[in-house]
PDB file of N, CA and C in Angstrom:
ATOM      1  N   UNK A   1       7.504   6.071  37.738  1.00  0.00           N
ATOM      2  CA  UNK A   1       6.650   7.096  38.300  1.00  0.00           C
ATOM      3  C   UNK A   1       5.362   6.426  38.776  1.00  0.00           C
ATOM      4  N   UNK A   2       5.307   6.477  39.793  1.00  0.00           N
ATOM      5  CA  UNK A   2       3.785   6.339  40.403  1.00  0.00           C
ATOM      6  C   UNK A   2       2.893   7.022  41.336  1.00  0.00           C
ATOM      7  N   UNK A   3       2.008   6.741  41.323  1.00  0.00           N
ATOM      8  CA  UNK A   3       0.877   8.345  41.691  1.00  0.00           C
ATOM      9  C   UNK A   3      -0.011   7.408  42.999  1.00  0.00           C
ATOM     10  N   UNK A   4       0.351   7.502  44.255  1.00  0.00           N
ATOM     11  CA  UNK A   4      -0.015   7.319  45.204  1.00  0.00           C
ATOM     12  C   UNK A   4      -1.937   7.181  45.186  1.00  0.00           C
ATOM     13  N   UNK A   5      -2.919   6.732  45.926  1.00  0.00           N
ATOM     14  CA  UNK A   5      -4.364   6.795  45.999  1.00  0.00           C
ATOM     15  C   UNK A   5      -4.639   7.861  46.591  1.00  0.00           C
ATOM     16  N   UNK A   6      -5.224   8.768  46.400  1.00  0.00           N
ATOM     17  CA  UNK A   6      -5.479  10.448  46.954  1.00  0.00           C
ATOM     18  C   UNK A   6      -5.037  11.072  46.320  1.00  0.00           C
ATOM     19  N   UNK A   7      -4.143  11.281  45.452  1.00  0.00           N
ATOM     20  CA  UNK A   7      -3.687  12.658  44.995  1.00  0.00           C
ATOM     21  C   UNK A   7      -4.222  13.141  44.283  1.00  0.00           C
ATOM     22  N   UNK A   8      -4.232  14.199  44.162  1.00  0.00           N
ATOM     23  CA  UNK A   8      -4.986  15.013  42.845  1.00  0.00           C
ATOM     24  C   UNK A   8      -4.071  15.532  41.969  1.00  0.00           C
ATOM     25  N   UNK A   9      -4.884  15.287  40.521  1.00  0.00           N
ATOM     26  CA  UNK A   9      -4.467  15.668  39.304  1.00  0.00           C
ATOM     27  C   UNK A   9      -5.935  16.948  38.734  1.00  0.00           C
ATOM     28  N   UNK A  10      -5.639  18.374  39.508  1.00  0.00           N
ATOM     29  CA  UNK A  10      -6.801  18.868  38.722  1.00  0.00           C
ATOM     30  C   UNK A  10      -7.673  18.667  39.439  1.00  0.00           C
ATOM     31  N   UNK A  11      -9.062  18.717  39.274  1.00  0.00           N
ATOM     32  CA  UNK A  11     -10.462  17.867  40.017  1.00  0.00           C
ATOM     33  C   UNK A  11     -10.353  16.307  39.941  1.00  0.00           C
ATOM     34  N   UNK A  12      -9.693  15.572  39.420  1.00  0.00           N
ATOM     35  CA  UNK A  12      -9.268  14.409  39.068  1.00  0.00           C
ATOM     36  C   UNK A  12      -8.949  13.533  40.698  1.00  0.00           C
ATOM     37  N   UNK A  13      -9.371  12.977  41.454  1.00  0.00           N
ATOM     38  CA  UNK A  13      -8.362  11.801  42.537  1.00  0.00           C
ATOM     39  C   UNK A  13      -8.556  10.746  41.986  1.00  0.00           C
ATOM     40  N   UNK A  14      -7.371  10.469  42.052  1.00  0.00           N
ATOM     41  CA  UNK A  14      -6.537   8.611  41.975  1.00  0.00           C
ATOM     42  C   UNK A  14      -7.306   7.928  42.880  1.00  0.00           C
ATOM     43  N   UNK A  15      -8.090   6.660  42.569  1.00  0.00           N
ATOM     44  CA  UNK A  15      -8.100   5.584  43.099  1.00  0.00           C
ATOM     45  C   UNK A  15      -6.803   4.708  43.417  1.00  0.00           C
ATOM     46  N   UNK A  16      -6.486   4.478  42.213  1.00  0.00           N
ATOM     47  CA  UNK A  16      -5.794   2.959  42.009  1.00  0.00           C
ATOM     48  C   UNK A  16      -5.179   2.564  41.100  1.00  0.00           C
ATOM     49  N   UNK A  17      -3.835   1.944  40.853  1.00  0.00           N
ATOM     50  CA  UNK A  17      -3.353   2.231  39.655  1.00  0.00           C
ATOM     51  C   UNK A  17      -4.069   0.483  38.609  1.00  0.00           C
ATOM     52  N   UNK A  18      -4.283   0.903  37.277  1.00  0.00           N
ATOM     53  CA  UNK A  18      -4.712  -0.013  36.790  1.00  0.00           C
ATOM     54  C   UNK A  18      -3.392  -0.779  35.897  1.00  0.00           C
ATOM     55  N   UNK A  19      -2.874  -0.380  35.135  1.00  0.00           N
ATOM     56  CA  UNK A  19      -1.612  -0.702  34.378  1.00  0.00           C
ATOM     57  C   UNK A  19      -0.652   0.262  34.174  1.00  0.00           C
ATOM     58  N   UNK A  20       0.221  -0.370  33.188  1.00  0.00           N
ATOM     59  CA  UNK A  20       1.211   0.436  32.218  1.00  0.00           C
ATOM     60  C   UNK A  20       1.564  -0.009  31.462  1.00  0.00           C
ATOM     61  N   UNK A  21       1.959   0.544  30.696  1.00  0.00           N
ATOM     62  CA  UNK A  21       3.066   0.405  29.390  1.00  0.00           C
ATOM     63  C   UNK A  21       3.820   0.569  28.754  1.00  0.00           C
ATOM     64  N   UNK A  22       4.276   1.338  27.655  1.00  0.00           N
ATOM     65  CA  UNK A  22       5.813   2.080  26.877  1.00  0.00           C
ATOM     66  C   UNK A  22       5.194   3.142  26.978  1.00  0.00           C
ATOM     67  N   UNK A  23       3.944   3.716  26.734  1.00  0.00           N
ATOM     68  CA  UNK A  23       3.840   5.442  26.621  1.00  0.00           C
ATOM     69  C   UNK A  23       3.429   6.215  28.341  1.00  0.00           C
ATOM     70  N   UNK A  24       3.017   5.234  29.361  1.00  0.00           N
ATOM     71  CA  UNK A  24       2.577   5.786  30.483  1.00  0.00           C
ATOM     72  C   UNK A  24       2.121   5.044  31.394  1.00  0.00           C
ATOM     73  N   UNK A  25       1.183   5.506  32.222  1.00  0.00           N
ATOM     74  CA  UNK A  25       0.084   4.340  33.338  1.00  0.00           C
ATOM     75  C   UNK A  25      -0.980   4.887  33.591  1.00  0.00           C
ATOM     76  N   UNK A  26      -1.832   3.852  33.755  1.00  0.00           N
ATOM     77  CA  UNK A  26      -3.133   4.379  33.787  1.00  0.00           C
ATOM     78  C   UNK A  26      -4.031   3.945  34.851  1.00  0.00           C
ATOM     79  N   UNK A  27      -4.757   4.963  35.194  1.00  0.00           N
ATOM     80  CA  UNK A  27      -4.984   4.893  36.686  1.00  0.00           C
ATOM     81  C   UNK A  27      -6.855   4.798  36.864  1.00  0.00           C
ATOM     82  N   UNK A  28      -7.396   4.384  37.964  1.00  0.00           N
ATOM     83  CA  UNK A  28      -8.861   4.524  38.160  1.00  0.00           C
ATOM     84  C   UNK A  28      -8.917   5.495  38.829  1.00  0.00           C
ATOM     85  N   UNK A  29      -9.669   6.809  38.663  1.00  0.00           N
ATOM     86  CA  UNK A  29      -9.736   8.025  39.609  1.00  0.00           C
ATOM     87  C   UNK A  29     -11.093   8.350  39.362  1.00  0.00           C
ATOM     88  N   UNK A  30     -11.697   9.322  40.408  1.00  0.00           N
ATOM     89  CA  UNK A  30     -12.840  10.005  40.459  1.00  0.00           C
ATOM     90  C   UNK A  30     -12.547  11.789  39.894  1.00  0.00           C
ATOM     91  N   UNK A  31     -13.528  11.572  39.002  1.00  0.00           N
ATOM     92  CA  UNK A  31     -13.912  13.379  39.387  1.00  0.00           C
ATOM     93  C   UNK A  31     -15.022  14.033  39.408  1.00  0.00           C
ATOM     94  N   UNK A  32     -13.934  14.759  40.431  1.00  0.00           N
ATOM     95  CA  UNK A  32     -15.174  15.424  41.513  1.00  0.00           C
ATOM     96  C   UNK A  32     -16.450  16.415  41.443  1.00  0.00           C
ATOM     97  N   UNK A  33     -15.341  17.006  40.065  1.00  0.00           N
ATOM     98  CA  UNK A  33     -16.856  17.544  39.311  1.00  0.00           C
ATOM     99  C   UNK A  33     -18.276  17.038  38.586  1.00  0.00           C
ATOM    100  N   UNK A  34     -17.845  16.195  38.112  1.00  0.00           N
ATOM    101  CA  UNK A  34     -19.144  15.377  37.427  1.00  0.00           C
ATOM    102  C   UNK A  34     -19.495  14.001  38.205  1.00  0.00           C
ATOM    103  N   UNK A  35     -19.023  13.305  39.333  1.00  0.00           N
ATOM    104  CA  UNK A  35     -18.998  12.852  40.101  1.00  0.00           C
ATOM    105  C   UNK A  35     -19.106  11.628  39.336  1.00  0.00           C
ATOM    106  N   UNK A  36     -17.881  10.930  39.176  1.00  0.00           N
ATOM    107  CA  UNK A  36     -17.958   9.781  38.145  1.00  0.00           C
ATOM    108  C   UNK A  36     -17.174   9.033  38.268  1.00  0.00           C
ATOM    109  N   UNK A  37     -16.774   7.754  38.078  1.00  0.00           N
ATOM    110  CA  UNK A  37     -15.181   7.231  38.161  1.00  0.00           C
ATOM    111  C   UNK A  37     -14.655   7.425  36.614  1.00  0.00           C
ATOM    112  N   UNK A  38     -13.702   7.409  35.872  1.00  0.00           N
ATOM    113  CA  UNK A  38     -12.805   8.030  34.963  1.00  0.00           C
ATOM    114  C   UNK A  38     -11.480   7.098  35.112  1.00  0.00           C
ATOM    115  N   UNK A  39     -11.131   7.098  34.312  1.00  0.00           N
ATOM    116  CA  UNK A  39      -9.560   6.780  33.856  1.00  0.00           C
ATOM    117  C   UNK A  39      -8.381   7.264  33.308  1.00  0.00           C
ATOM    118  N   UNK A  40      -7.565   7.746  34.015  1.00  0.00           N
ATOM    119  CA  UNK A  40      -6.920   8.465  33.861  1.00  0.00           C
ATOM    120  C   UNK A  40      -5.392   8.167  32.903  1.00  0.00           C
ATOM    121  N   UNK A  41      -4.743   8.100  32.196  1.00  0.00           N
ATOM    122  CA  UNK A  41      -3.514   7.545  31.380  1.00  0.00           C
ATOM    123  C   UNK A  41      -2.567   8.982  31.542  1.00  0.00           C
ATOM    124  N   UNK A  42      -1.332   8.795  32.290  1.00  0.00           N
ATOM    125  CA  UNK A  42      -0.346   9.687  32.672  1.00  0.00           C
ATOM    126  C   UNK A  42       0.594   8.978  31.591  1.00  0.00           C
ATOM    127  N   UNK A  43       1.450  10.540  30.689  1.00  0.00           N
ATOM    128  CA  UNK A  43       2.514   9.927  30.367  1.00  0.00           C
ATOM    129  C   UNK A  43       3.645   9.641  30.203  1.00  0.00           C
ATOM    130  N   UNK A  44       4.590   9.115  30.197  1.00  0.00           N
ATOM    131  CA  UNK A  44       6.065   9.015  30.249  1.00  0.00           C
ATOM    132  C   UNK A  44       6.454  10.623  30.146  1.00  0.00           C
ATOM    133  N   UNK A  45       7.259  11.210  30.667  1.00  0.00           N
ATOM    134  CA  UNK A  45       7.665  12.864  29.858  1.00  0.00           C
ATOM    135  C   UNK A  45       8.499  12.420  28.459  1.00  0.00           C
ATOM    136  N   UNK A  46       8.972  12.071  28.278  1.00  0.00           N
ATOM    137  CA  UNK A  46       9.768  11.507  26.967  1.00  0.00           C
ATOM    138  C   UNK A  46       8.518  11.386  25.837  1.00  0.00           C
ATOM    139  N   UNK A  47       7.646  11.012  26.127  1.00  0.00           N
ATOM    140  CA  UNK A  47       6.531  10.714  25.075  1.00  0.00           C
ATOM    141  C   UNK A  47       5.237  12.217  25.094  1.00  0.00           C
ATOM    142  N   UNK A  48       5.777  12.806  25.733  1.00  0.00           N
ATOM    143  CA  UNK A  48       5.134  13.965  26.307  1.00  0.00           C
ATOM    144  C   UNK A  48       4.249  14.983  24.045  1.00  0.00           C
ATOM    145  N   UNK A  49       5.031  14.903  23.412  1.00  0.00           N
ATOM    146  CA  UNK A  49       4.428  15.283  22.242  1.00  0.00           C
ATOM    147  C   UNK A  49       4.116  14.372  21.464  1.00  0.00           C
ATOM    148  N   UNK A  50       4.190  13.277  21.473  1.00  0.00           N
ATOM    149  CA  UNK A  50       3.572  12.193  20.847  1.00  0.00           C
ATOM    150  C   UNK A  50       2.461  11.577  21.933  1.00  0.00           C
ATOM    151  N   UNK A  51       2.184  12.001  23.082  1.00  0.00           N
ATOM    152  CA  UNK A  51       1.048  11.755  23.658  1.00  0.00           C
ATOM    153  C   UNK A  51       0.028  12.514  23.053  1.00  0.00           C
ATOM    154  N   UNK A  52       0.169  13.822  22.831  1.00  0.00           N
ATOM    155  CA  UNK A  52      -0.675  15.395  22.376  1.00  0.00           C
ATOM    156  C   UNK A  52      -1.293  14.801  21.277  1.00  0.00           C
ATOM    157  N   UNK A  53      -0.092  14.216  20.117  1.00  0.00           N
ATOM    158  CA  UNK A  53      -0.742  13.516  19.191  1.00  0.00           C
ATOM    159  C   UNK A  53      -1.261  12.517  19.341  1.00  0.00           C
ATOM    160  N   UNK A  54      -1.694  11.928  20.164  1.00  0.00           N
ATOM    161  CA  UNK A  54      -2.242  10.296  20.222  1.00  0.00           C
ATOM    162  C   UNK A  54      -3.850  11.033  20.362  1.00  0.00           C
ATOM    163  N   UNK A  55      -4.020  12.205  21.619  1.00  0.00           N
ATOM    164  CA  UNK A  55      -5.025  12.542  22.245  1.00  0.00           C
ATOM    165  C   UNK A  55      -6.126  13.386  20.816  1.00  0.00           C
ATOM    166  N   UNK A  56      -5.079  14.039  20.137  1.00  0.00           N
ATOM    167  CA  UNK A  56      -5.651  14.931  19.126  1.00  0.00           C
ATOM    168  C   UNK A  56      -6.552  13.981  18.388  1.00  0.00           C
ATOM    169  N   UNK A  57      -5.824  12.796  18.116  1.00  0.00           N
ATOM    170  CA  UNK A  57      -6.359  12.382  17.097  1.00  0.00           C
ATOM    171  C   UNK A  57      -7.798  11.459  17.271  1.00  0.00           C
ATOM    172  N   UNK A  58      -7.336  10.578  18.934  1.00  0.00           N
ATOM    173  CA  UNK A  58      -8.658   9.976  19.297  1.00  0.00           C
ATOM    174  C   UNK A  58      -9.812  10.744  19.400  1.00  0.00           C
ATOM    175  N   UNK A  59      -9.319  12.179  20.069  1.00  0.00           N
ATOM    176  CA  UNK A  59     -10.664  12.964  20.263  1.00  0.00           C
ATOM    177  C   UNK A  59     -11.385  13.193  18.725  1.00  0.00           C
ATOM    178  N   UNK A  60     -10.899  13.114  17.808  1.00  0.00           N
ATOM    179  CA  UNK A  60     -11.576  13.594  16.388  1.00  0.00           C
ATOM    180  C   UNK A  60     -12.001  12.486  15.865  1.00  0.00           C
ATOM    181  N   UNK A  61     -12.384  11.509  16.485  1.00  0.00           N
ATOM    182  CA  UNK A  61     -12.875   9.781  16.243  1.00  0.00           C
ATOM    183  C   UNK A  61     -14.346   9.932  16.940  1.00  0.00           C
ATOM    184  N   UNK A  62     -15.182   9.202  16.535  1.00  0.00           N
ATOM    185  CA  UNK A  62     -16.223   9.007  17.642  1.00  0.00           C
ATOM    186  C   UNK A  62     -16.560   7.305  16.933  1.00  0.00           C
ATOM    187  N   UNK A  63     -16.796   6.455  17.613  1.00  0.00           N
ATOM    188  CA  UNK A  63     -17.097   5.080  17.111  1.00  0.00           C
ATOM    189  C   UNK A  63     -16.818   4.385  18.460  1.00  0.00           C
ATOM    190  N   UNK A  64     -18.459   3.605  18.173  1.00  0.00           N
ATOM    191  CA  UNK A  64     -18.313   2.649  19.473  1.00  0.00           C
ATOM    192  C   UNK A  64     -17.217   1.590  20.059  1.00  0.00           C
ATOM    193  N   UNK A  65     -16.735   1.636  19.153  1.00  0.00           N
ATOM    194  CA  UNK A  65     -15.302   0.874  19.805  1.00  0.00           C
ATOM    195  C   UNK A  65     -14.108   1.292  19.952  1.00  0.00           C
ATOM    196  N   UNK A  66     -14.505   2.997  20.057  1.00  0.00           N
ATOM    197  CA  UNK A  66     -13.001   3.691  20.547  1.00  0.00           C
ATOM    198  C   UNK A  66     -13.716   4.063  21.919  1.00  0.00           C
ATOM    199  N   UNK A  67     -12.846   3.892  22.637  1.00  0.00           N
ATOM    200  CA  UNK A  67     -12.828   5.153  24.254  1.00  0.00           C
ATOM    201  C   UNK A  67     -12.897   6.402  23.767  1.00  0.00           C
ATOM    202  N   UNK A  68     -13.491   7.681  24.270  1.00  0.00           N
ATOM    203  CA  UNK A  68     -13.685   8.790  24.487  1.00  0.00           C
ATOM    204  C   UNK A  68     -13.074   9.352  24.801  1.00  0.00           C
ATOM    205  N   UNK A  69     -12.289  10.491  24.389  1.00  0.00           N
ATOM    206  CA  UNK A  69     -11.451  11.125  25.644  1.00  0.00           C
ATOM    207  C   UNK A  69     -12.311  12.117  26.197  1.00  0.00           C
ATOM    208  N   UNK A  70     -12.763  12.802  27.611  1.00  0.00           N
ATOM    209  CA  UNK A  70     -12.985  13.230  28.108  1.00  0.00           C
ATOM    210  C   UNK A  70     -12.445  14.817  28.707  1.00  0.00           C
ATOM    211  N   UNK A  71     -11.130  14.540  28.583  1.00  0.00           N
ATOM    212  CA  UNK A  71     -10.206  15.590  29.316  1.00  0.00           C
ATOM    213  C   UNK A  71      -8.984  15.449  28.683  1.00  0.00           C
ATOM    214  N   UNK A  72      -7.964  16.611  28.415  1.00  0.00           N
ATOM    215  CA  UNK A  72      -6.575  16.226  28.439  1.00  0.00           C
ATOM    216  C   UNK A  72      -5.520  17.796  29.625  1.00  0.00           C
ATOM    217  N   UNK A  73      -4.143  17.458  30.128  1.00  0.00           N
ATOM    218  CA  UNK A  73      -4.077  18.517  31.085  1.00  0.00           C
ATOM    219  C   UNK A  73      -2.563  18.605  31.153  1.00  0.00           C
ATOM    220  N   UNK A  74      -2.393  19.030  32.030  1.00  0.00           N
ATOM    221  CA  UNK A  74      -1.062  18.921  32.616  1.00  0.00           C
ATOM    222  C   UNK A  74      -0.859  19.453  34.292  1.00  0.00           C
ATOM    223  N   UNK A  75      -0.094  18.679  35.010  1.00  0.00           N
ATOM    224  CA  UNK A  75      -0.182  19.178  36.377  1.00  0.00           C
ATOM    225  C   UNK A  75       1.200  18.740  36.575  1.00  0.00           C
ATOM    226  N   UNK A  76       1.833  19.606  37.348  1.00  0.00           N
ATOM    227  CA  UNK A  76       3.373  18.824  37.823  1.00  0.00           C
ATOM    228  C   UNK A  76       4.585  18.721  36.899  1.00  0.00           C
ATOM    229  N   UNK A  77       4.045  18.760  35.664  1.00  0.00           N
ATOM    230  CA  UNK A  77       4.916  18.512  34.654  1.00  0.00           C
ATOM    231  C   UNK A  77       4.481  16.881  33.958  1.00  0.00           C
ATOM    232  N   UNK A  78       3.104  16.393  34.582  1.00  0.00           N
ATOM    233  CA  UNK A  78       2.996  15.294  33.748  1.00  0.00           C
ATOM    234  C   UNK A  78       1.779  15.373  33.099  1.00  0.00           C
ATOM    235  N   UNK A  79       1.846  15.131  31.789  1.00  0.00           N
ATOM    236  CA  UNK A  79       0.688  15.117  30.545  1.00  0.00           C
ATOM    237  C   UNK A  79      -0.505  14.490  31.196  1.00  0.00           C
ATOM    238  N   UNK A  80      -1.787  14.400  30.623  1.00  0.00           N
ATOM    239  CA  UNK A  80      -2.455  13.265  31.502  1.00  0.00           C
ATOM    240  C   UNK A  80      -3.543  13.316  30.222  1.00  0.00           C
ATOM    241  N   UNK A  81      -4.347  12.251  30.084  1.00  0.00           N
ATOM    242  CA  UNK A  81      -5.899  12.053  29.525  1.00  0.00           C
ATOM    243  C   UNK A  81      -6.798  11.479  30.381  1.00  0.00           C
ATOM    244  N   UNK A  82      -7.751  11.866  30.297  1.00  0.00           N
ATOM    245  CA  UNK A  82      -9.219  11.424  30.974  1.00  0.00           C
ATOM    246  C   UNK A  82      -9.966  10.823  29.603  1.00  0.00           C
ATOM    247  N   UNK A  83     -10.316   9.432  30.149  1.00  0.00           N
ATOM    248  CA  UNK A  83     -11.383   8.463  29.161  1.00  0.00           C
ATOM    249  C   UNK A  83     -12.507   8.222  29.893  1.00  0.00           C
ATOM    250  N   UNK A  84     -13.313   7.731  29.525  1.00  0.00           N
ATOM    251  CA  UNK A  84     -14.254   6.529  29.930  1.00  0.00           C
ATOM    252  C   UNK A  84     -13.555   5.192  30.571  1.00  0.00           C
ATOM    253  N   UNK A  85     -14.198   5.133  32.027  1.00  0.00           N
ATOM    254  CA  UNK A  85     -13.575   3.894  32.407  1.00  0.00           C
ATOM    255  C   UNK A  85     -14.029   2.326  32.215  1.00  0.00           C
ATOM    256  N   UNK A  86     -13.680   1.679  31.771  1.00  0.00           N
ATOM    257  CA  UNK A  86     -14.523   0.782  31.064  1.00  0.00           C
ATOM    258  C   UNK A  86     -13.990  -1.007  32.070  1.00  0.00           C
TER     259      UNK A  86
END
């Protein structure tokens, strides 16, 4: 699965894809609401409830050496998180 530069996820556009891995890919995008660049991590559908749990749990963390989550959604049928792009 890959997510073309322009598309929208939400207020969310794709830059650029940055990686991947076993649970998804993760992308450089803007959004348009807070006018920011962001990072976006789409995930596999197979991992689709063990993503929910990955997101639940980072968001209930705060420590400088975790990423933030920002956002979590769904569009299309694919899960997505918004971090800090670092």
């Amino acid at each position: 699965m890959s997510i073309e530069p322009g598309t929208r996820l939400g207020p969310y556009q794709i830059i650029a894809p940055l990686g991947a891995g076993g649970m998804g890919e993760v992308y450089r995008a803007f959004d348009t609401r807070l006018q920011r660049e962001v990072a976006i991590k789409i995930a596999h559908e197979r991992y689709s409830e063990r993503f929910d749990r990955q997101a639940l749990a980072v968001a209930s963390l705060s420590h400088p050496n975790i990423v933030p989550i920002f956002d979590v959604g769904t569009e299309g049928g694919m899960a997505y998180a918004v971090t800090e792009l670092l």
